[in-house]
N, C-alpha and C. Protein backbone atom coordinates (compact mmCIF):
# COMPACT_ATOMS: atom_id res chain seq x y z
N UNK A 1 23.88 -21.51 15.10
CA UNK A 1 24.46 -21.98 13.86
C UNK A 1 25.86 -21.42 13.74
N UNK A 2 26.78 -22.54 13.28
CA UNK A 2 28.36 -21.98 13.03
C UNK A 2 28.55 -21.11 12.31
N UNK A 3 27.88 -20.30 11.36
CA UNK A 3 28.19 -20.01 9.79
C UNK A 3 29.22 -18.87 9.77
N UNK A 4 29.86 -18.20 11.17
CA UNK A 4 30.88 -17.19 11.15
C UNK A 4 32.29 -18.15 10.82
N UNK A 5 32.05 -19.38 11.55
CA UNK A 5 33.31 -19.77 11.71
C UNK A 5 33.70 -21.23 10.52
N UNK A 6 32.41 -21.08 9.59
CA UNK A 6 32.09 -22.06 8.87
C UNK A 6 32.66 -23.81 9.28
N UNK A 7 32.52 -23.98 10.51
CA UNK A 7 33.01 -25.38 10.95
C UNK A 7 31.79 -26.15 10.65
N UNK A 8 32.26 -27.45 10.57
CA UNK A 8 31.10 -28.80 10.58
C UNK A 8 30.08 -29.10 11.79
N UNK A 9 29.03 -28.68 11.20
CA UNK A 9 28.14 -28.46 12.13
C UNK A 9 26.93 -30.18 12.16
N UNK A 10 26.97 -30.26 13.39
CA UNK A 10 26.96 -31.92 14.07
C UNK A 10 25.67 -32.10 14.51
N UNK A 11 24.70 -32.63 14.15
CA UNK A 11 23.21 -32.16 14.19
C UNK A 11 22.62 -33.81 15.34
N UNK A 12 22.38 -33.41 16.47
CA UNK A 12 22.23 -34.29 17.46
C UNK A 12 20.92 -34.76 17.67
N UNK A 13 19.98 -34.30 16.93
CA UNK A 13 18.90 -34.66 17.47
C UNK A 13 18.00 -34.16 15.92
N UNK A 14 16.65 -34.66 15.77
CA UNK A 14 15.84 -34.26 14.51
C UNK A 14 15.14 -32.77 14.66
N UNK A 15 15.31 -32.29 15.93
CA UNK A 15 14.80 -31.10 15.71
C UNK A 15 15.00 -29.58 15.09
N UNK A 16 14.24 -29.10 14.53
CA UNK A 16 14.34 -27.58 14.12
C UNK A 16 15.65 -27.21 14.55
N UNK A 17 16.12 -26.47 13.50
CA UNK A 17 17.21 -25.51 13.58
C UNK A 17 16.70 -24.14 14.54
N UNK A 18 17.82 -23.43 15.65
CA UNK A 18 17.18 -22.54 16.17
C UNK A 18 17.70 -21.24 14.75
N UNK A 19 16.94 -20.74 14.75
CA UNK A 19 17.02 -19.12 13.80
C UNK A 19 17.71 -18.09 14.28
N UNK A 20 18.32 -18.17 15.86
CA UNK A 20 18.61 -17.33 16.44
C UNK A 20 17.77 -16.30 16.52
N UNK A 21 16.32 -16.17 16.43
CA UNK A 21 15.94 -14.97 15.95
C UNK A 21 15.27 -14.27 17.46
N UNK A 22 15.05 -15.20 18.70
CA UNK A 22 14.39 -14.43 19.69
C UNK A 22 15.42 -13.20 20.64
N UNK A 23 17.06 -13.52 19.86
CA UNK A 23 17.01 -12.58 20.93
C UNK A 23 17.38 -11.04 20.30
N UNK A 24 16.51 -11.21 19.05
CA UNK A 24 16.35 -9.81 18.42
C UNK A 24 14.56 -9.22 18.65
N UNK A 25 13.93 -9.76 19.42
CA UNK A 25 13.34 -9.74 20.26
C UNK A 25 13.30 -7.85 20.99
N UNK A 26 14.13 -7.84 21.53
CA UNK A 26 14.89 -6.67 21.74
C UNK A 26 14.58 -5.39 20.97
N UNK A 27 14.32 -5.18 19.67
CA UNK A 27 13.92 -4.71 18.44
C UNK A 27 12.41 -3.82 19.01
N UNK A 28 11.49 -5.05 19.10
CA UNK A 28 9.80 -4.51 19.50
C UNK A 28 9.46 -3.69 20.39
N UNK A 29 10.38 -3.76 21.75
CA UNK A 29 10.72 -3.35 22.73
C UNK A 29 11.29 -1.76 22.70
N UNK A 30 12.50 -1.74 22.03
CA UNK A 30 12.67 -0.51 21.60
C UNK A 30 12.13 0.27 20.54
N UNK A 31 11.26 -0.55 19.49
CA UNK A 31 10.37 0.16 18.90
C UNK A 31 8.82 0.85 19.50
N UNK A 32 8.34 -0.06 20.74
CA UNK A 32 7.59 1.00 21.18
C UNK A 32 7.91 2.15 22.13
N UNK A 33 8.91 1.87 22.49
CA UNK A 33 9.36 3.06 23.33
C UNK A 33 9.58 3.92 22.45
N UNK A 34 10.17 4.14 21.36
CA UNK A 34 10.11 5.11 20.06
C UNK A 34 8.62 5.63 19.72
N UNK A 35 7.77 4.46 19.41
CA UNK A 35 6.90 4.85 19.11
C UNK A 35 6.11 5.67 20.25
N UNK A 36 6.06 5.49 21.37
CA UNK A 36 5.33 5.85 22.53
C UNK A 36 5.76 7.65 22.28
N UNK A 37 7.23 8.12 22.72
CA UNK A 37 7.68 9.68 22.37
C UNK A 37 7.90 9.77 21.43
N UNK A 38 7.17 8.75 20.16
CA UNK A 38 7.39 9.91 18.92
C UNK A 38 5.24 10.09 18.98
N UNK A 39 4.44 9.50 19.42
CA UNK A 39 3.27 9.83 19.50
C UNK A 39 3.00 10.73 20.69
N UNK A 40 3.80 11.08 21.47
CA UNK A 40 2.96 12.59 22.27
C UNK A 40 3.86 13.50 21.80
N UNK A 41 4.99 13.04 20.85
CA UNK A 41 5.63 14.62 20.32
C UNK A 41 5.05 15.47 19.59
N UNK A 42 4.37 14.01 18.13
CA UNK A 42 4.11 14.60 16.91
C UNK A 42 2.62 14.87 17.41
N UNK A 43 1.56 14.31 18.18
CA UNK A 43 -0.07 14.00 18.27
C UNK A 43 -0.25 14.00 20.07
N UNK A 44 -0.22 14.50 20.94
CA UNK A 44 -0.70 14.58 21.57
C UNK A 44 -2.22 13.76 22.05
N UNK A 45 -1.99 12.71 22.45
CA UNK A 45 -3.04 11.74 22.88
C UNK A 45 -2.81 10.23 22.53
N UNK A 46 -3.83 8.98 22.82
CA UNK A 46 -3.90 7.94 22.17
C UNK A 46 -3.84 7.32 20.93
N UNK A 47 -4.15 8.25 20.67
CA UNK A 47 -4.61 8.11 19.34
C UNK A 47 -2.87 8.24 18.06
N UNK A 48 -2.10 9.05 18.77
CA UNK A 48 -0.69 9.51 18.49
C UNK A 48 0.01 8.22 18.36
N UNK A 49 -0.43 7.69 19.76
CA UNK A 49 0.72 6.82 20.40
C UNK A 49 0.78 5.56 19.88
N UNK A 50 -0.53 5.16 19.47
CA UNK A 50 -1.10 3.77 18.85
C UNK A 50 -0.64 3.67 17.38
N UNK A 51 -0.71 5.18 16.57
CA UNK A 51 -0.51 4.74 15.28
C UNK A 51 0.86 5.14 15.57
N UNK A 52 1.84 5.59 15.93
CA UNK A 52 3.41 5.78 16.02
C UNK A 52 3.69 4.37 15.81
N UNK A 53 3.06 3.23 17.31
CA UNK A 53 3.48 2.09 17.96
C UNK A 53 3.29 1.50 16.36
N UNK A 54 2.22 1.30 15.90
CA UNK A 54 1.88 0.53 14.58
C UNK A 54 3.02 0.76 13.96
N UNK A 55 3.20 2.27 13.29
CA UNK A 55 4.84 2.07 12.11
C UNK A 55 5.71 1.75 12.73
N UNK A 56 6.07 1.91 13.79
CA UNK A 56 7.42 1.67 14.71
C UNK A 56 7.45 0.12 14.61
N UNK A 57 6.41 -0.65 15.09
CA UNK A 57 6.55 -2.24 14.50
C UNK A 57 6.75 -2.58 14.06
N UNK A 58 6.00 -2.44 13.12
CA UNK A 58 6.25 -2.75 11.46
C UNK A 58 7.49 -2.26 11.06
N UNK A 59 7.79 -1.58 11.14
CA UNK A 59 9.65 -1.17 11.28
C UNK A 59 10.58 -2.14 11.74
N UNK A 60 10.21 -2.35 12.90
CA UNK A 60 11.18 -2.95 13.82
C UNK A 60 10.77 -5.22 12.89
N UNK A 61 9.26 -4.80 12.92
CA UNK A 61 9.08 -6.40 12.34
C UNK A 61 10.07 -6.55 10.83
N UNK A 62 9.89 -5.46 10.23
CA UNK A 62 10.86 -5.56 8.70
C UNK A 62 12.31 -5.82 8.71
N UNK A 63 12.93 -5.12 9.81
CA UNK A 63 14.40 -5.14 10.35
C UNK A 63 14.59 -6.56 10.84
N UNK A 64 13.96 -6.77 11.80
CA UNK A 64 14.17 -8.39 12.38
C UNK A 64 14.09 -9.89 11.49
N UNK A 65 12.86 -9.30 10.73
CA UNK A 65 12.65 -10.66 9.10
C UNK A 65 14.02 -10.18 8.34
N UNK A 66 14.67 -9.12 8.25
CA UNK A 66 16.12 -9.08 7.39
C UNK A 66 17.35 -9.82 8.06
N UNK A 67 17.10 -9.62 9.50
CA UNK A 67 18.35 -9.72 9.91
C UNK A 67 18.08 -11.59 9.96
N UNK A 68 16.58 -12.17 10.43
CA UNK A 68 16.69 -13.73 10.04
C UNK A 68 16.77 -14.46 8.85
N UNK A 69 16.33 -13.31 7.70
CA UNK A 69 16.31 -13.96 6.18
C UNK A 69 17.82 -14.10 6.25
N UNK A 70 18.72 -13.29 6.50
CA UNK A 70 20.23 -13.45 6.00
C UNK A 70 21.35 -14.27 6.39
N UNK A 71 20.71 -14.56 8.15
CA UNK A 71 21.12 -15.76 8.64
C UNK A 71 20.86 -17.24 7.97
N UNK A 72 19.80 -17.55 7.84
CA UNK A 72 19.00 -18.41 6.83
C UNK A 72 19.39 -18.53 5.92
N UNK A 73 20.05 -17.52 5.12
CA UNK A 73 20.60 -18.06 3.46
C UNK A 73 21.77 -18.38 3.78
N UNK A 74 22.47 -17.73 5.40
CA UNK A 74 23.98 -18.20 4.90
C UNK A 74 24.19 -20.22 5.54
N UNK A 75 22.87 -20.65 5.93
CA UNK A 75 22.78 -22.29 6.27
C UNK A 75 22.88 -22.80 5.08
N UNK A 76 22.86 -22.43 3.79
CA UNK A 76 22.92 -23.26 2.43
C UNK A 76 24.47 -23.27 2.72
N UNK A 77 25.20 -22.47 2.22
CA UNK A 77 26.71 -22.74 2.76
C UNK A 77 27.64 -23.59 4.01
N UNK A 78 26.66 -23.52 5.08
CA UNK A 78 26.94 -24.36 5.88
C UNK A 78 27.48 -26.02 5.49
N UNK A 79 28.54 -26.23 6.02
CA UNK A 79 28.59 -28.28 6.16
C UNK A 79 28.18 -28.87 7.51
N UNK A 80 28.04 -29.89 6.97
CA UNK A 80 27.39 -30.44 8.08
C UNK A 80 28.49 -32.01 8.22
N UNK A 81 28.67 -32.37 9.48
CA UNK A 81 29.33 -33.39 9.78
C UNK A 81 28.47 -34.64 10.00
N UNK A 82 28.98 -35.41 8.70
CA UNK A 82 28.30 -36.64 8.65
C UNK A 82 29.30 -37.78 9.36
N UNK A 83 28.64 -39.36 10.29
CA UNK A 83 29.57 -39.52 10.97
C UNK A 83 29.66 -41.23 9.67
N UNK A 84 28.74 -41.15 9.46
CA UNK A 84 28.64 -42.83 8.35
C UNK A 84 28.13 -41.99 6.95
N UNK A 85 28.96 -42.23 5.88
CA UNK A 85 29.00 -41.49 4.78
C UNK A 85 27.89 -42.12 3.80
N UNK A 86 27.25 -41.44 3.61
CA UNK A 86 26.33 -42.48 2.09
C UNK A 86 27.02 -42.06 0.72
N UNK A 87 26.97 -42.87 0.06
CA UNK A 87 27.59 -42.83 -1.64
C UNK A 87 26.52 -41.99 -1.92
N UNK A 88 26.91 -40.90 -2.72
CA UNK A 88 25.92 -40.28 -3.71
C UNK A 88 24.79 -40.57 -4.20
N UNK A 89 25.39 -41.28 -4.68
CA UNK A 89 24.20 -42.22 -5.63
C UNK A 89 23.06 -42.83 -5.01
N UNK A 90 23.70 -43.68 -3.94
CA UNK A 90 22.01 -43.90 -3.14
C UNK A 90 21.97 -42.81 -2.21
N UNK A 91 22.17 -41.88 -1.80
CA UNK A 91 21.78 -40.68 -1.37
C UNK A 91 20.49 -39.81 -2.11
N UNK A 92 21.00 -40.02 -3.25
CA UNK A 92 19.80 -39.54 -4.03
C UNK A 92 18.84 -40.42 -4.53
N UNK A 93 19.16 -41.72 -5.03
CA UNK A 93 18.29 -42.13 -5.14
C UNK A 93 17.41 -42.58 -4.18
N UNK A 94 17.63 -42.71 -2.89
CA UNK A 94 16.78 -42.69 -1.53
C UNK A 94 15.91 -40.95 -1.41
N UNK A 95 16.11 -40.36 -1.74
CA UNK A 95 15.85 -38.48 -1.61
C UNK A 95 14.39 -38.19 -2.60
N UNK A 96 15.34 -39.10 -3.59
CA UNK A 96 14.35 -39.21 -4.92
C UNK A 96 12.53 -39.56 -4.49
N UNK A 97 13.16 -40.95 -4.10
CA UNK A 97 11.87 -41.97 -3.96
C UNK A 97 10.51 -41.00 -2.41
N UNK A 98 11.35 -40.53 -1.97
CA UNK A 98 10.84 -39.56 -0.42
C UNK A 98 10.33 -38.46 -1.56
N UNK A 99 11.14 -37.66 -2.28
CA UNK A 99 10.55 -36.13 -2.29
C UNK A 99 9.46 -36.31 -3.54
N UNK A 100 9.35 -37.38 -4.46
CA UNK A 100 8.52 -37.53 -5.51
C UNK A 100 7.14 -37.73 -5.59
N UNK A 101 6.83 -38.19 -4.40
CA UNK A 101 5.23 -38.30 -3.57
C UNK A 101 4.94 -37.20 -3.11
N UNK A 102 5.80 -36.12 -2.77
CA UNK A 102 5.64 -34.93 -1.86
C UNK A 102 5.24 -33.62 -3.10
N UNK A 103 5.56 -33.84 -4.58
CA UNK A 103 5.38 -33.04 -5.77
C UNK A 103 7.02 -32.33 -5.76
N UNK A 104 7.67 -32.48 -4.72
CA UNK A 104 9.04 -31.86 -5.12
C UNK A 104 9.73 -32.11 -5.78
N UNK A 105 10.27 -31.51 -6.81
CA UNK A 105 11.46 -31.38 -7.72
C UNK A 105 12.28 -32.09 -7.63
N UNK A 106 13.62 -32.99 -8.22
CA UNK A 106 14.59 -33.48 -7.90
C UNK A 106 15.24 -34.44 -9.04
N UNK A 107 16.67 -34.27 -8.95
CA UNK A 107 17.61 -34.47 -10.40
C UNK A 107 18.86 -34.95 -9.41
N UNK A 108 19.14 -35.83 -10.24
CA UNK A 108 20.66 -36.00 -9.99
C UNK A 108 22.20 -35.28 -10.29
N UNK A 109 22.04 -34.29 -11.10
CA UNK A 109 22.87 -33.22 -11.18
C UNK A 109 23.74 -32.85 -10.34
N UNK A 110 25.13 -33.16 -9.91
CA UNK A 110 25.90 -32.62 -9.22
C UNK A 110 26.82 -31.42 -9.43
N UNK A 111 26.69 -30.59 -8.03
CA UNK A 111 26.65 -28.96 -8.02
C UNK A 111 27.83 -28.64 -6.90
């Protein structure tokens, strides 16, 4: 996703946005190696090493959901490059008729 360089971002195909998030990946990896010498420092045995690995995860899992939640909010800001423009108006009122079967919310209010 562009969102450093905030350019018009050109969407080629219907699939999922990537999250960027696998190659923080990296994170779990160095959290059990933490966890591994911080469980024969503090506990001596399996038993050390397993519950270290557990908080060290969960650590490393809390850090990684921050660093994708924040990417993620900054896609609301994002533009996107449209190449055939729709009028507003039936923009929404096409949005309307789709999200109103689905129970979702939706107003014509421009923001």
């Amino acid at each position: 996703m562009n969102m450093k360089n905030k350019e018009l971002l050109r969407l080629t195909s219907m699939a999922s946005l990537d999250d960027g998030g696998r190659k923080y990946n990296i994170i779990y990896f160095i959290a059990v190696a933490i966890g591994i010498i911080a469980g024969i420092c503090v506990r001596n045995g399996i038993e050390g090493i397993l519950g270290a690995n557990f908080l060290t995860l969960l650590v490393a899992f809390a850090i990684k959901d921050g660093i994708v939640d924040i990417k993620w909010k900054g896609l609301r800001k994002q533009k996107f490059l449209l190449e055939n423009r729709v009028p507003y108006d039936t923009l929404i009122h096409y949005l309307i008729g789709q999200l109103t079967p689905l129970g979702l919310l939706s107003s014509r209010k421009r923001g």
